[in-house]
C-alpha atoms as a PDB file:
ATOM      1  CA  UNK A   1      -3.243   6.891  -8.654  1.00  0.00           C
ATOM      2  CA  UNK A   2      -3.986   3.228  -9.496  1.00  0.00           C
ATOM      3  CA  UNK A   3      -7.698   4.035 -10.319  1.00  0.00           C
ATOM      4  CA  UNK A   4      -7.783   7.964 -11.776  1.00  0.00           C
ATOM      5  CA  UNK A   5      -4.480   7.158 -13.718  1.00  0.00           C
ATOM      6  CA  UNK A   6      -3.585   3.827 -14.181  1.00  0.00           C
ATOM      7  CA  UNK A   7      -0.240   4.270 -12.740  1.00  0.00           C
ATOM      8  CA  UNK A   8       0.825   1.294 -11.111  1.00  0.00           C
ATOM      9  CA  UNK A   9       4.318   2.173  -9.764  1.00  0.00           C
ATOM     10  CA  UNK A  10       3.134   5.048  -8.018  1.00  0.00           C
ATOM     11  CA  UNK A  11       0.248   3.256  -6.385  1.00  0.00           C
ATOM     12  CA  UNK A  12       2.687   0.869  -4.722  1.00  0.00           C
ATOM     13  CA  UNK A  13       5.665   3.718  -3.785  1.00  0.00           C
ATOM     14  CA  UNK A  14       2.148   5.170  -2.377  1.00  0.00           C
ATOM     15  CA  UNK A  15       1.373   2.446  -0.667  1.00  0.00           C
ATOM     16  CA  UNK A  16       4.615   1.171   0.457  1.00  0.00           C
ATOM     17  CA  UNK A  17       5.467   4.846   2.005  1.00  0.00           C
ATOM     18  CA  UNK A  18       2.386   4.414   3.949  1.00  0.00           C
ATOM     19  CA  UNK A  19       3.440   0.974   5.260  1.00  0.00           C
ATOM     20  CA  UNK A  20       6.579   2.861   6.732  1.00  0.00           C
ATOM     21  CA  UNK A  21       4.833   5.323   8.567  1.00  0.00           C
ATOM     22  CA  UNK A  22       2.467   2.864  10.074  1.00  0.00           C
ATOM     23  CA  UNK A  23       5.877   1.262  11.128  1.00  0.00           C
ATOM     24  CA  UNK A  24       6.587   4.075  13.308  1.00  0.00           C
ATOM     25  CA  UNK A  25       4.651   3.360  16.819  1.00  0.00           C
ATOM     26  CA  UNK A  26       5.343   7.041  17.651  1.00  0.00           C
ATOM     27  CA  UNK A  27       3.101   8.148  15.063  1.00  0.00           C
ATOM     28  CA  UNK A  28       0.189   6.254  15.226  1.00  0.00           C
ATOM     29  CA  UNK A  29      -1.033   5.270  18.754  1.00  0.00           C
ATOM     30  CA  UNK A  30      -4.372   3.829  17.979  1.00  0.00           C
ATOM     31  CA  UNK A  31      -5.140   0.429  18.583  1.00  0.00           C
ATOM     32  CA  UNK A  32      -6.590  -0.248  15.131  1.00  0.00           C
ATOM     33  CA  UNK A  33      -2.846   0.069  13.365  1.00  0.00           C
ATOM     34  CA  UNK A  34      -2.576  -3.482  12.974  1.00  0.00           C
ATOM     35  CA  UNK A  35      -6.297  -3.153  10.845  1.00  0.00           C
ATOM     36  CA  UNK A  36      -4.899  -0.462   8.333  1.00  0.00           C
ATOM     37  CA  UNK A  37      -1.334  -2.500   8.223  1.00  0.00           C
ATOM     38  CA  UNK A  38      -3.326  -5.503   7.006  1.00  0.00           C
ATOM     39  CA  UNK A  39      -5.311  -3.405   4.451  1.00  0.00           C
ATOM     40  CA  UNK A  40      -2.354  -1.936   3.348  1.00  0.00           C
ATOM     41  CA  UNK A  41      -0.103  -5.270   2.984  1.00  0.00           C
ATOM     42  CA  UNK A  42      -3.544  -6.702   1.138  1.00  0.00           C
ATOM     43  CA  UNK A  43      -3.384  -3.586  -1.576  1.00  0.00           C
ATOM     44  CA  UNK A  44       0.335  -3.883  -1.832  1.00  0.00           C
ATOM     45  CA  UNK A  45       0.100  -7.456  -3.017  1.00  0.00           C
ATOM     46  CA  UNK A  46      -2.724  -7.199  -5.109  1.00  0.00           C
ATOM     47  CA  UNK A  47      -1.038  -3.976  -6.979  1.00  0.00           C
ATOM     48  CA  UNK A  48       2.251  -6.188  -7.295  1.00  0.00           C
ATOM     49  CA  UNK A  49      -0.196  -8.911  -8.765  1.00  0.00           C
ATOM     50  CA  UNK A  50      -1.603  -6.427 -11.730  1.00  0.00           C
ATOM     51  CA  UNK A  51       1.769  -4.872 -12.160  1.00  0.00           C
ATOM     52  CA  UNK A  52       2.509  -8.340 -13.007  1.00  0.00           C
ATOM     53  CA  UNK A  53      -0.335  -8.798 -15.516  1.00  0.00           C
ATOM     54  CA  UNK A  54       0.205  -5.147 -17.111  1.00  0.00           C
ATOM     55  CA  UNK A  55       3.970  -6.245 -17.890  1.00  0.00           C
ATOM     56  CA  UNK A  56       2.946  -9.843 -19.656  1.00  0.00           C
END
């Protein structure tokens, strides 16, 4: 959504849904969780950053 659309807010509910469900060790067994966590906290904070910039 942030690249096809522009659509910020839904990028990060995306994003931040998908940090749950990591959050659930039940779900996701694999050892490299802690990989996609990190990639996922790194997009979360740069979409807050341009969310920032879009409302200035």
């Amino acid at each position: 959504y942030e690249h096809q659309y522009k659509d910020i807010p839904r990028a990060l509910h995306y994003t931040r849904q998908a940090l749950l469900a990591l959050s659930e060790p039940s779900l996701f067994p694999d050892a490299s969780i802690q990989e996609k966590r990190i990639a996922l906290q790194y997009r979360y904070a740069r979409l807050l950053r341009k969310q920032g910039k879009q409302i200035l």
